[in-house]
Protein backbone atom coordinates (compact mmCIF):
# COMPACT_ATOMS: atom_id res chain seq x y z
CA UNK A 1 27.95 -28.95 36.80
CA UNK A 2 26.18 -30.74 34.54
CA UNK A 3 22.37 -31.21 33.97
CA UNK A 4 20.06 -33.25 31.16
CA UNK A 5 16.53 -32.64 31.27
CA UNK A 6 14.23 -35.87 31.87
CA UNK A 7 13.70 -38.27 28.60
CA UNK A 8 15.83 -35.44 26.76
CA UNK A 9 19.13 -35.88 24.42
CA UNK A 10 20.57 -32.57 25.74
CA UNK A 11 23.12 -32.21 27.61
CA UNK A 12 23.41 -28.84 29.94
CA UNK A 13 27.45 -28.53 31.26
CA UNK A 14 28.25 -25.25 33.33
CA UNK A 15 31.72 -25.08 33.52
CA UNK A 16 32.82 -21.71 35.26
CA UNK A 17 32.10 -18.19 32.65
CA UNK A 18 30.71 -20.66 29.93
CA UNK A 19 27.68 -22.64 29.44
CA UNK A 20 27.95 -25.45 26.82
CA UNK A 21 24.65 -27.37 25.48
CA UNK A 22 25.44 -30.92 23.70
CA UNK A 23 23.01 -32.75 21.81
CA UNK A 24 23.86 -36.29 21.24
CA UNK A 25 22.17 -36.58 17.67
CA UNK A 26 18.74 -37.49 18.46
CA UNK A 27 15.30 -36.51 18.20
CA UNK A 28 13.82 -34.35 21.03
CA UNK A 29 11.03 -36.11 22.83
CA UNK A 30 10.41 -33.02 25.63
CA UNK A 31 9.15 -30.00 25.71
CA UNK A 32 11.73 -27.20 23.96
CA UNK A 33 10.42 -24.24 26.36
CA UNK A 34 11.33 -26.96 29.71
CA UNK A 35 14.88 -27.30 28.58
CA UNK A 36 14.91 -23.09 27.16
CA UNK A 37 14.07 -22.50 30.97
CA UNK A 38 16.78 -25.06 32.59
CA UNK A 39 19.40 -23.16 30.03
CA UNK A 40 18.37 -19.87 30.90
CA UNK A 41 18.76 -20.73 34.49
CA UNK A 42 22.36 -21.82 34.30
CA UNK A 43 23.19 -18.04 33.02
CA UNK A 44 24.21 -15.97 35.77
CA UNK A 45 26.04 -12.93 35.91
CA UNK A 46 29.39 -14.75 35.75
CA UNK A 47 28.70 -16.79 32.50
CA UNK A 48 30.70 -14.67 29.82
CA UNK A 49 29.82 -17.60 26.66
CA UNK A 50 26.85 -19.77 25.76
CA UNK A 51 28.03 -22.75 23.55
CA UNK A 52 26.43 -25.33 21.38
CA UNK A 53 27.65 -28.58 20.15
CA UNK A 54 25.60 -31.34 17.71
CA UNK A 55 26.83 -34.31 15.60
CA UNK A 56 26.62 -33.22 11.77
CA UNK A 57 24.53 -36.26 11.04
CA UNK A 58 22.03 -36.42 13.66
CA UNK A 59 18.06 -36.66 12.82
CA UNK A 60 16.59 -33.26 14.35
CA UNK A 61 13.21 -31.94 13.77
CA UNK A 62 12.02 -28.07 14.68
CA UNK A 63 12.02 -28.72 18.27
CA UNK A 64 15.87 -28.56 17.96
CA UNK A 65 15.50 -24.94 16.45
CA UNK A 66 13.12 -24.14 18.77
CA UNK A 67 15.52 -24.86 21.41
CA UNK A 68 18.72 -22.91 19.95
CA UNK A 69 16.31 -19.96 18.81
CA UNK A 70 15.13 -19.45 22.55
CA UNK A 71 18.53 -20.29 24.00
CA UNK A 72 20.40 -17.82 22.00
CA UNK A 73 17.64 -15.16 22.65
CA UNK A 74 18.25 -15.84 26.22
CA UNK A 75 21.80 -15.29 25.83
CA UNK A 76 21.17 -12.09 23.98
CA UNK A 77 19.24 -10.46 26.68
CA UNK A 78 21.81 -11.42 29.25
CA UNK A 79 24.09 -10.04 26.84
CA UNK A 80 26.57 -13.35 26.84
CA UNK A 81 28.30 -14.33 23.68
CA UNK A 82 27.10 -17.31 21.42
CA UNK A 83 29.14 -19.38 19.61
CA UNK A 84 27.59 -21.70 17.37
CA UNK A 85 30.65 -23.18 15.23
CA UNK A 86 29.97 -26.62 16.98
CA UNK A 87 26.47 -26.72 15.05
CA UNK A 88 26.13 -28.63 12.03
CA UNK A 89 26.43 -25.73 9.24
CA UNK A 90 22.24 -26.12 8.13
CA UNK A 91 21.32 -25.11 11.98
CA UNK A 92 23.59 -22.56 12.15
CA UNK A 93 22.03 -21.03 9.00
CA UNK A 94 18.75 -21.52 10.11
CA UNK A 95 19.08 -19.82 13.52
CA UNK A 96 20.99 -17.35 12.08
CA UNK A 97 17.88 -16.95 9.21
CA UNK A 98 15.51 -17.11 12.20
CA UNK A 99 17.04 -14.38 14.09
CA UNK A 100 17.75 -11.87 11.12
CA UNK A 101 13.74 -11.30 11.02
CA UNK A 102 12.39 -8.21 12.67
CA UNK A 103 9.72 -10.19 15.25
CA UNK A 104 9.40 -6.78 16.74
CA UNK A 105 9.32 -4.27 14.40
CA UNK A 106 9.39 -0.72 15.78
CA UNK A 107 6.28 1.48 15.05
CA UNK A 108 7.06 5.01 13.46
CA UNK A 109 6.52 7.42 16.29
CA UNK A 110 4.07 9.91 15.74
CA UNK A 111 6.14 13.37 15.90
CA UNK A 112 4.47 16.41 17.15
CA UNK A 113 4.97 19.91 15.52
CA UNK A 114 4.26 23.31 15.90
CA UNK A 115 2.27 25.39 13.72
CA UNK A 116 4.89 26.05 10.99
CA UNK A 117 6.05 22.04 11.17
CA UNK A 118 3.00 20.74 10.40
CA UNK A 119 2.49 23.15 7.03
CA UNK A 120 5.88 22.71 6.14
CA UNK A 121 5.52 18.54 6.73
CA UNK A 122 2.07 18.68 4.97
CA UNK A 123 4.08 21.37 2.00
CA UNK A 124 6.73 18.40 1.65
CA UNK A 125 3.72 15.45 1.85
CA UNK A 126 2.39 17.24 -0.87
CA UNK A 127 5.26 18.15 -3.15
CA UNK A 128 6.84 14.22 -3.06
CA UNK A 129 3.20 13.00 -3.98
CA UNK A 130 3.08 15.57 -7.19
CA UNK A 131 6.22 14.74 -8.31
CA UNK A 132 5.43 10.94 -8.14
CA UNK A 133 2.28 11.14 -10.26
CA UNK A 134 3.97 13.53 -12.54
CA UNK A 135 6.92 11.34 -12.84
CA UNK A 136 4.24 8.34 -13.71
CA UNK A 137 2.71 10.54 -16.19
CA UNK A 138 6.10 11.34 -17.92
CA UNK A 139 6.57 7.41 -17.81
CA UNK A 140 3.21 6.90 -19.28
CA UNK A 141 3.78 9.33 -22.43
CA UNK A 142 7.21 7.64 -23.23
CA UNK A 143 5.64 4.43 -23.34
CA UNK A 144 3.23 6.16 -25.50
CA UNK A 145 5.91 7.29 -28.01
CA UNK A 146 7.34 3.97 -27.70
CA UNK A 147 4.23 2.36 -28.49
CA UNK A 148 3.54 4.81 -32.00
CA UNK A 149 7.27 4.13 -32.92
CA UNK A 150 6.43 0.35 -32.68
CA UNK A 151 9.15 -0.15 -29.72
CA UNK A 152 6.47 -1.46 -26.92
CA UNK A 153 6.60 -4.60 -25.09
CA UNK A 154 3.02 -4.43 -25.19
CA UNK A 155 1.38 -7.77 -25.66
CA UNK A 156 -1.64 -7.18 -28.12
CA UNK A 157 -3.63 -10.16 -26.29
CA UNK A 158 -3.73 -7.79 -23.01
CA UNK A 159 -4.92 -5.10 -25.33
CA UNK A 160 -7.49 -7.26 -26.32
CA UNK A 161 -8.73 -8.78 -23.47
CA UNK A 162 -8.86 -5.27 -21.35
CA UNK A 163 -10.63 -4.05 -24.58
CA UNK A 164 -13.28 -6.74 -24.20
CA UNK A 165 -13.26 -6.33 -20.25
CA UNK A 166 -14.37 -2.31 -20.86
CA UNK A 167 -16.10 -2.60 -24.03
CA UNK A 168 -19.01 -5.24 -24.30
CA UNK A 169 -18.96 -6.66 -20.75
CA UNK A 170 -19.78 -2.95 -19.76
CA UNK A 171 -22.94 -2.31 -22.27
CA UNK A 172 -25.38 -3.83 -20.49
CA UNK A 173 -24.70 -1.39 -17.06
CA UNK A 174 -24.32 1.58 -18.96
CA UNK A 175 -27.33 1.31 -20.99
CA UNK A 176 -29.52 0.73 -18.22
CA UNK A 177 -28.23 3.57 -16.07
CA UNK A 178 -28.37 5.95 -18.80
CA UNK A 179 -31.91 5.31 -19.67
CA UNK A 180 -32.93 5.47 -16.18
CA UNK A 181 -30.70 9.38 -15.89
CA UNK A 182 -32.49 9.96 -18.83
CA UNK A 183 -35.56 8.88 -16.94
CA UNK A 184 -34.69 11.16 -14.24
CA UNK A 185 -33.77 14.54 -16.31
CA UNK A 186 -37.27 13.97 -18.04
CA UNK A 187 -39.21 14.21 -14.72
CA UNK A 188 -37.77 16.97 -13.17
CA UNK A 189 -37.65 18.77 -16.29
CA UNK A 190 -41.37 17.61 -16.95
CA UNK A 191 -42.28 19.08 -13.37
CA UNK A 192 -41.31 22.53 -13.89
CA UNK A 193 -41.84 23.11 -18.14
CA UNK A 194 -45.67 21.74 -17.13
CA UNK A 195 -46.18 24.60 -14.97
CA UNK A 196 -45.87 26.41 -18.42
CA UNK A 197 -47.56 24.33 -20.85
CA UNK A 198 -44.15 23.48 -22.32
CA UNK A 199 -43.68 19.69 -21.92
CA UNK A 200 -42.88 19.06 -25.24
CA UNK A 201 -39.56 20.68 -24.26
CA UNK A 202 -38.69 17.64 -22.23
CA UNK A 203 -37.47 16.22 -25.76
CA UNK A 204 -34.84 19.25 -26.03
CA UNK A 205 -34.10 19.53 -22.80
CA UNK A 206 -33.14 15.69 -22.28
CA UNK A 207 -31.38 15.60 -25.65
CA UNK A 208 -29.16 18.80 -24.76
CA UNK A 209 -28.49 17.54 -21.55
CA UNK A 210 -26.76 13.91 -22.00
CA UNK A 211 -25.15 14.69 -25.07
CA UNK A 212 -23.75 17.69 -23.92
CA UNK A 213 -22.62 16.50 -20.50
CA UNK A 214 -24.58 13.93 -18.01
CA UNK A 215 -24.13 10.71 -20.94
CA UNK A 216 -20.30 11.30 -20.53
CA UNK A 217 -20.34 11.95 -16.70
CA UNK A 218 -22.31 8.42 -15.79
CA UNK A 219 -20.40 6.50 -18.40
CA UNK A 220 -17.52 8.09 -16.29
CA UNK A 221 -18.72 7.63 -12.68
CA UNK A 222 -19.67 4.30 -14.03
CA UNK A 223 -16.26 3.11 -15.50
CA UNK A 224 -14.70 4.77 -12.77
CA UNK A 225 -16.45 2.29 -9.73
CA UNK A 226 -16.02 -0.40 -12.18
CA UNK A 227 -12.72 -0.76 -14.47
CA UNK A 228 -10.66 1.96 -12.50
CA UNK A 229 -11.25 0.10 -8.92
CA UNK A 230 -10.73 -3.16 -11.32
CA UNK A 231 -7.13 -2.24 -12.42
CA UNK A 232 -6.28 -0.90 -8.78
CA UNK A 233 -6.98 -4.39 -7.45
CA UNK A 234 -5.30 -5.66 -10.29
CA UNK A 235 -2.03 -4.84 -9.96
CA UNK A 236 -2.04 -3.78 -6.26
CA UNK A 237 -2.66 -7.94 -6.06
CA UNK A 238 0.34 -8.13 -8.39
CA UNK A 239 2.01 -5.95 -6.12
CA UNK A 240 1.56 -7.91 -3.15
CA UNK A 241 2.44 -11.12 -5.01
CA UNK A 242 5.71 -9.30 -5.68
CA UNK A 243 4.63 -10.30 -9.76
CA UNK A 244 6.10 -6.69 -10.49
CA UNK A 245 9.46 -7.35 -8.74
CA UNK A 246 9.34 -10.45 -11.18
CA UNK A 247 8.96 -7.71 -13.77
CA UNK A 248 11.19 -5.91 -13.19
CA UNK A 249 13.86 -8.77 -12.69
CA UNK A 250 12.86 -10.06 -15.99
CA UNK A 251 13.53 -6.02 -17.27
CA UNK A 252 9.88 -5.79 -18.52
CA UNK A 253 8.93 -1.73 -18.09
CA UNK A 254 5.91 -2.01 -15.74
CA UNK A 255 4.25 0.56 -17.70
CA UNK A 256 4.44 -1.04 -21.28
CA UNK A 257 3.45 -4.27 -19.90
CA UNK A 258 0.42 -3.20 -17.42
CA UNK A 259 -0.48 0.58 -18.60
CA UNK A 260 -0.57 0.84 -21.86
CA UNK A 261 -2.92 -1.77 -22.78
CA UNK A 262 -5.37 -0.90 -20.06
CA UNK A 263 -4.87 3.11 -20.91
CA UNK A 264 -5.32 2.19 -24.95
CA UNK A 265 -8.64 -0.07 -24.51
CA UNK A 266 -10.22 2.57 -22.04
CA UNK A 267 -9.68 5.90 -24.00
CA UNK A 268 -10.52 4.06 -27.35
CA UNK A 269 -14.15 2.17 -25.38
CA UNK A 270 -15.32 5.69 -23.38
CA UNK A 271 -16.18 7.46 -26.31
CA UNK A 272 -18.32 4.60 -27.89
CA UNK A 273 -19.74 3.94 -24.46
CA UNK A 274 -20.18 8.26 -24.03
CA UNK A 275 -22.32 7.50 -27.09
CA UNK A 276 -24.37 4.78 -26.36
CA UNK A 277 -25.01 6.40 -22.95
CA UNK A 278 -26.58 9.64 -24.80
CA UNK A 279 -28.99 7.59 -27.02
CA UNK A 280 -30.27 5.35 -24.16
CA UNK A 281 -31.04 8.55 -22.03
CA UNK A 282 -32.71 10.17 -25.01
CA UNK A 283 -35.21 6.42 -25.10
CA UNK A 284 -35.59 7.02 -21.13
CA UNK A 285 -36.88 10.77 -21.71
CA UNK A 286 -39.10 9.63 -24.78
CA UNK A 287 -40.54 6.87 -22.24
CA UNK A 288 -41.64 9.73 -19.78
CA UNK A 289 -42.80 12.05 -22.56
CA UNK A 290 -44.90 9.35 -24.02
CA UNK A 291 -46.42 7.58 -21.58
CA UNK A 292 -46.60 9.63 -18.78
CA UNK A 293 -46.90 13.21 -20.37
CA UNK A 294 -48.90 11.81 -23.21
CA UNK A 295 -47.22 13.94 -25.77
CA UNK A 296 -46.86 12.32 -29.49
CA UNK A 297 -44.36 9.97 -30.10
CA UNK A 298 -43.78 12.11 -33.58
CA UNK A 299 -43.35 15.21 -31.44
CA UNK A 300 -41.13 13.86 -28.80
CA UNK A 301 -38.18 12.84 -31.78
CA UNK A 302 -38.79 15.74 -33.72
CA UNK A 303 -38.29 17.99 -31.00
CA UNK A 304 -35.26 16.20 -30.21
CA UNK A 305 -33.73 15.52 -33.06
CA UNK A 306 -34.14 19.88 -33.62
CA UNK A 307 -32.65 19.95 -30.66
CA UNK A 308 -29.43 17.60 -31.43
CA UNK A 309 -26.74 19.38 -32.12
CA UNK A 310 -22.93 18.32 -33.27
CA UNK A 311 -20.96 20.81 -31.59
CA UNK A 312 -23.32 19.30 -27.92
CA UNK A 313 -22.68 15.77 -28.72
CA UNK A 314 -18.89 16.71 -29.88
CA UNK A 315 -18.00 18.19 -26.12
CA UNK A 316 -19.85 15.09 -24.94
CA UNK A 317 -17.30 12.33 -26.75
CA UNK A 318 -14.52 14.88 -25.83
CA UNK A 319 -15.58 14.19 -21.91
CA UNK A 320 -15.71 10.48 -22.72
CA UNK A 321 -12.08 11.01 -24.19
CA UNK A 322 -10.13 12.31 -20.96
CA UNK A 323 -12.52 10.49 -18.65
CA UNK A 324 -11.19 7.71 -20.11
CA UNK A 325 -7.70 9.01 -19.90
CA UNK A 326 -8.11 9.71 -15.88
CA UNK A 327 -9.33 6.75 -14.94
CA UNK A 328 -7.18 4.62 -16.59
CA UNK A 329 -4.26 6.62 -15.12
CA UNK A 330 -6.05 6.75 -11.43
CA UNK A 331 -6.18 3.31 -11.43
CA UNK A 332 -3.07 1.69 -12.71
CA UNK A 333 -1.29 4.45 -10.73
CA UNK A 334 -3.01 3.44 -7.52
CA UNK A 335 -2.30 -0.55 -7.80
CA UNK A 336 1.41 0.26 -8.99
CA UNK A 337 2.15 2.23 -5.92
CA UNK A 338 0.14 -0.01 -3.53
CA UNK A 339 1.59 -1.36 -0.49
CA UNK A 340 3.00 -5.17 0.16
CA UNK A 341 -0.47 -6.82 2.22
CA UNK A 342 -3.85 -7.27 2.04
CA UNK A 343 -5.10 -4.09 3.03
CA UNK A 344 -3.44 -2.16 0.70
CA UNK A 345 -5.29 -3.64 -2.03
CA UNK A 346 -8.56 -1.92 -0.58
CA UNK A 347 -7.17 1.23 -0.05
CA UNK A 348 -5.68 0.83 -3.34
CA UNK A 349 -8.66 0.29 -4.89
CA UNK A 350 -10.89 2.88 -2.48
CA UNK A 351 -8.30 5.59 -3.21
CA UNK A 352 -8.31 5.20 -7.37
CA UNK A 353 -12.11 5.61 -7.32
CA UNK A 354 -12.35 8.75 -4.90
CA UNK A 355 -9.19 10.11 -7.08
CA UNK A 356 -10.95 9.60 -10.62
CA UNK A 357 -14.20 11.03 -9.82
CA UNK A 358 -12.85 14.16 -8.15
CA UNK A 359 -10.36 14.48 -11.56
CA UNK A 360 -13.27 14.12 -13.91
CA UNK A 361 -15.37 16.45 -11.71
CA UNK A 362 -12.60 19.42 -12.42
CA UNK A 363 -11.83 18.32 -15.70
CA UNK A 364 -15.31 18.69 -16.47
CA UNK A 365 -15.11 22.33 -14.90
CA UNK A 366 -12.06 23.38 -16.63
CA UNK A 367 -13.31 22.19 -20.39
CA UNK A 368 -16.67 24.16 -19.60
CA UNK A 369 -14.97 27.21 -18.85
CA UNK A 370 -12.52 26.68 -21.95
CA UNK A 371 -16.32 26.04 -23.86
CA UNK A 372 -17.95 29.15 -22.49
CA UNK A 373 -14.91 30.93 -23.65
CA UNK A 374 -14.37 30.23 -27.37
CA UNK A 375 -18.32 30.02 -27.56
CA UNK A 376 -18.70 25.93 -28.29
């Protein structure tokens, strides 16, 4: 039986168990789901073979693919064999191409357990992710040693150029947050010590306070929302771009080439920025001590310069040093391990935030407690 769509150069022959579709070389001026649905209706339960025949030097467009890709799906589902050998060899590999992708990919089904499954899934959840991030932090510190022994691929422009991203561009929002937590500590200090007569202690108190602890923790907080987040969207965009498959095809070591430089420029920038951080919060106490408390601007620094103290301001760049340390190691760990689309990026980026500031938070408790102890 044969059949040819209207205005259409394909040719539909049933001839007993097999189906065979010619095309006579040129291009298709129909519809491709019209002639899918007169091909499909030729298949019965008695057609064991759909075939396909084409000239290997016709002109064909994607209409043509269209056509096989639908007619061979058709065939699939009635479960009746294709053969394709007919086809030029660039269809063939096309339809095969087009059928090799996943159009339907199957969605992980969401397994129930019992009491004990869900601690021991959540116990094995938790024990892959350690040993990831410790295996990145073993990575990190051989690229370390690597780097002292002068064996990095480390490029010292990216050095640079995270340097300046950290360093300078960051002054300007550090300062001003500092002086206005310095700002802060002053008034609620000021509310309390004037219910004694002791304002002047606002100097001392402001001056023990952000060099001992709240300069580091904003420069932190700060870095951490800005440079961490930064780095996640980084290379979780390099991810995506499949730039680190690239690197690693070129045998670049991620970690040398992306890491280090950004690990290097924040741990050597925190503690100058930890720094700068406790000064400008000592200027934004002095501005509430002078001008609103109207104590002496002669008293204010003397009080807190007595009140300065090396070992205070010591702990403080110490803080600055493994905040530094955490974020850069949050957020490089985050984009390197950040999925292949879009929204990975965000969570990427989300997730190295949230993961810095909670590190620096118990950081910050475990090198008070190791203070308190020795008696810094």
């Amino acid at each position: 039986m044969h059949n040819k769509p209207n205005n259409s150069p394909i040719k539909i022959i049933k001839n007993g168990a097999s189906v065979q579709v010619t095309w006579d070389g040129d291009v298709l001026n129909c519809d491709s789901d019209t002639i899918i649905k007169q091909i499909a209706a030729q298949m019965s339960n008695t057609v064991k073979q759909l075939g396909f025949a084409a000239p290997a030097h016709g002109q064909w467009d994607s209409s043509l693919l269209s056509v096989l890709f639908g007619a061979v799906q058709e065939a699939q589902r009635h479960n009746i064999a294709v053969d394709l050998t007919a086809l030029p060899q660039n269809l063939q590999d096309l339809v095969h191409l087009a059928l090799a992708v996943d159009r339907k990919p199957q969605h992980k089904e969401n397994m129930q357990f019992g009491f004990l499954g869900t601690i021991g899934a959540g116990t094995v959840k938790i024990w892959t992710a350690v040993n990831n991030v410790l295996g990145f932090i073993g990575e990190v510190f051989i690229s370390l040693l690597r780097f002292f022994s002068f064996r990095s691929v480390m490029r010292g422009i990216d050095f640079l150029a995270a340097l300046d991203d950290c360093g300078p561009k960051a002054l300007g929002i550090v300062a001003l947050i500092s002086f206005l937590v310095g700002l802060i500590l002053a008034f609620v200090g000021a509310v309390q010590l004037q219910t004694f007569g002791a304002q002047i202690y606002v100097a001392s108190l402001v001056t023990i306070g952000m060099c001992r602890i709240m300069g580091a923790i904003m420069v932190g907080i700060i870095m951490a929302g800005r440079t961490g987040s930064a780095y996640a969207a980084t290379i979780g965009t390099m991810q995506v771009n499949e730039e680190l498959d690239a690197l690693e095809t070129m045998g670049l070591p991620k970690v040398d080439f992306l890491v280090l430089p950004r690990l290097l420029a924040l741990v050597l920038a925190m503690p100058i920025l930890t720094m700068l951080a406790d000064f400008m919060g000592m200027i934004g106490g002095a501005f509430v001590g002078v001008f609103l408390l109207d104590l002496p601007y002669q008293e204010y620094w003397k009080y807190a310069i007595n009140a300065f103290n090396l070992k205070n301001f010591m702990v403080g760049i110490f803080h600055g040093f493994c905040f530094g340390f955490i974020i850069s190691m949050c957020g490089c760990y985050c984009g390197l391990t950040c999925g292949r689309n879009a929204d990975s990026v965000g969570v990427a980026t989300t997730r190295s935030v949230v993961n810095a500031v909670v590190w620096m938070i118990v950081i910050t408790g475990i090198i008070t407690v190791i203070c308190q102890e020795i008696g810094v």
